[in-house]
Protein backbone atom coordinates (compact mmCIF):
# COMPACT_ATOMS: atom_id res chain seq x y z
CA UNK A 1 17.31 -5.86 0.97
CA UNK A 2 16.28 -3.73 -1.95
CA UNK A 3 13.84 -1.30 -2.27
CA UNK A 4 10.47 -0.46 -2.45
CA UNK A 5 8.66 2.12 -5.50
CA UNK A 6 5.25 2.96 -5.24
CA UNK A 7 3.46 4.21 -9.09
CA UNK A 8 -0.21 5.01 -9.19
CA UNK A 9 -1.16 7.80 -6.85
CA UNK A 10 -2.90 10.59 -8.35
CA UNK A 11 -5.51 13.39 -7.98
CA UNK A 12 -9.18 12.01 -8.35
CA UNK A 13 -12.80 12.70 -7.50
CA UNK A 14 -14.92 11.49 -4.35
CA UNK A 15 -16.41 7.76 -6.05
CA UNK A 16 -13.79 7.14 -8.45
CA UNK A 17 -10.94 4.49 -8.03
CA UNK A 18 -7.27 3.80 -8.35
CA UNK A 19 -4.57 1.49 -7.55
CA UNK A 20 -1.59 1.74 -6.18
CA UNK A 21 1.79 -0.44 -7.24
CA UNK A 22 4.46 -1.16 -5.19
CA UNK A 23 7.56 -3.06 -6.29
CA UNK A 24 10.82 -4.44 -4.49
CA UNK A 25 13.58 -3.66 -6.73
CA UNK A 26 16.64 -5.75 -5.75
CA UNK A 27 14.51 -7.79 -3.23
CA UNK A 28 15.55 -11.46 -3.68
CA UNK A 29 12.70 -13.80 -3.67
CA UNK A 30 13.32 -15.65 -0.81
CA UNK A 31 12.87 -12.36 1.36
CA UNK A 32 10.13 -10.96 -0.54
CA UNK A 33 8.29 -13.92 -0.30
CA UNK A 34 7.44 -14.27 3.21
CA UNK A 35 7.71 -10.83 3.88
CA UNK A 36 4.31 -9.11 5.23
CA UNK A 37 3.79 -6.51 2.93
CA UNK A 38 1.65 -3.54 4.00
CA UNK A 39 -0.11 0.16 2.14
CA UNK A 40 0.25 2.91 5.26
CA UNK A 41 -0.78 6.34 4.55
CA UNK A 42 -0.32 10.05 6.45
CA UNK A 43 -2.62 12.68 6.19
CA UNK A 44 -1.42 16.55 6.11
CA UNK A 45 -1.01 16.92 10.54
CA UNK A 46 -1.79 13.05 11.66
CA UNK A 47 0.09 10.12 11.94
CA UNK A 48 0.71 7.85 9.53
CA UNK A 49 -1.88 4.76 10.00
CA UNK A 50 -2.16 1.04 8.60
CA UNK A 51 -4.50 0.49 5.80
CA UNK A 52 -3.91 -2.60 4.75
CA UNK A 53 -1.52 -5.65 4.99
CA UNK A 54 -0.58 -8.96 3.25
CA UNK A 55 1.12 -12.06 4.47
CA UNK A 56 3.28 -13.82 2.35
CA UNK A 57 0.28 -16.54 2.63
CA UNK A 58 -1.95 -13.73 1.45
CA UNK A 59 -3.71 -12.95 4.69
CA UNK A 60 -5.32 -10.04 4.66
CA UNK A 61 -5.83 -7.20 7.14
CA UNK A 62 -7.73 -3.76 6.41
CA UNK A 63 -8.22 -0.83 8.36
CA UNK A 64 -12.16 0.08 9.69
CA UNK A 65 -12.27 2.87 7.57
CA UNK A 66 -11.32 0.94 4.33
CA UNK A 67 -12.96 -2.10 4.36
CA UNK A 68 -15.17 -3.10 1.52
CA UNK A 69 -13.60 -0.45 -0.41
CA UNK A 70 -9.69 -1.06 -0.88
CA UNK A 71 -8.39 -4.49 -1.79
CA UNK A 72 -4.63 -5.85 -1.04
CA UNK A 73 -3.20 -8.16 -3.21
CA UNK A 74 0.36 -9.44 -4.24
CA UNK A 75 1.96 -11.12 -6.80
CA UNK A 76 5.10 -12.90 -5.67
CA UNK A 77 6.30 -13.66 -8.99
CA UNK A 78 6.52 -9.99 -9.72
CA UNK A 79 7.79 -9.31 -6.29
CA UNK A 80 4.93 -6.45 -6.09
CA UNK A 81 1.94 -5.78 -4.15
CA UNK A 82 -0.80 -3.65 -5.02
CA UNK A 83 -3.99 -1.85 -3.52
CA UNK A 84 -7.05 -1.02 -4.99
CA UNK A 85 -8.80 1.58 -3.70
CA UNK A 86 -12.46 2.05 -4.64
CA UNK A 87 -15.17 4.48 -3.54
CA UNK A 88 -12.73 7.19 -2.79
CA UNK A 89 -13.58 9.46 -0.71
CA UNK A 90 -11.81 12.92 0.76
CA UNK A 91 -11.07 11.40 4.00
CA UNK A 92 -8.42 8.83 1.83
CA UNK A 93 -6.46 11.88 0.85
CA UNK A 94 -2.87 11.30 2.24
CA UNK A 95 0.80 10.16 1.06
CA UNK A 96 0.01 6.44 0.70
CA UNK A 97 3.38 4.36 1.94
CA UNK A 98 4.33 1.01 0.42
CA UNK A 99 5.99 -1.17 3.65
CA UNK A 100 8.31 -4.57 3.75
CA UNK A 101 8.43 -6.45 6.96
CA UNK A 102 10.64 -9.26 7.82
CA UNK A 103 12.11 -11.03 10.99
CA UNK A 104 11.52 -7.25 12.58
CA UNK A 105 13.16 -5.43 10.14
CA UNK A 106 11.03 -2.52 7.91
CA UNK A 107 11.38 -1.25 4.59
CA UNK A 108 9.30 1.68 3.12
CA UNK A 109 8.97 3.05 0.25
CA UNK A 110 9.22 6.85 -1.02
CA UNK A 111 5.38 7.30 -0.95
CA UNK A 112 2.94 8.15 -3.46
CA UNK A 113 0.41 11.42 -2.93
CA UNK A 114 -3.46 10.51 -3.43
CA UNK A 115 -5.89 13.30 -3.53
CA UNK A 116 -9.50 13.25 -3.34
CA UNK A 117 -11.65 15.90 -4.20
CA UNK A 118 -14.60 17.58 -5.87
């Protein structure tokens, strides 16, 4: 099955940008392929939420909160996904979760901290 490593989280003011990279190590292609791939995140006391997710035929799904801002994208060839958040905002800070589901079965990555802040 592998597993997932998320690079690109960092500390960064309200407007700016960044974008997060996930990448199935030891994932063979033929499950990372049509695998829906998915960025969670969890906030300091909530639960962790969806923020976006990617079917293997690169439907796309966004939480309210984060549409027109963050983009979801994979490249299957790489066996990675990646999110692009833009517009950041305070309200985005939270551990930001890198997610592999197949046939019912969920991978997740270590997570990667995002901060947003003046």
């Amino acid at each position: 099955q592998g597993r997932l490593v998320e690079s690109g989280g960092g500390s960064v003011q309200p407007g700016r940008s960044l974008r997060l990279s996930c990448s199935a190590v030891g994932t063979i292609t033929s499950v990372f392929n049509p695998s829906l791939m998915g960025w969670y995140r969890q906030a300091p006391g909530k639960e962790r939420e969806m923020v976006a997710t990617i079917t293997g035929r690169r439907t796309t799904e966004y939480a309210d909160s984060v549409k027109g801002r963050f983009t979801i994208s994979r490249d299957n060839a790489r066996k990675a996904v990646y999110l692009q958040m833009n517009d950041l905002a305070p309200e985005d800070t939270a551990v930001y979760y890198c997610n592999r589901e197949l046939d019912g079965r969920n991978c997740w990555g270590q997570g990667t901290q995002v901060t947003v802040s003046a």
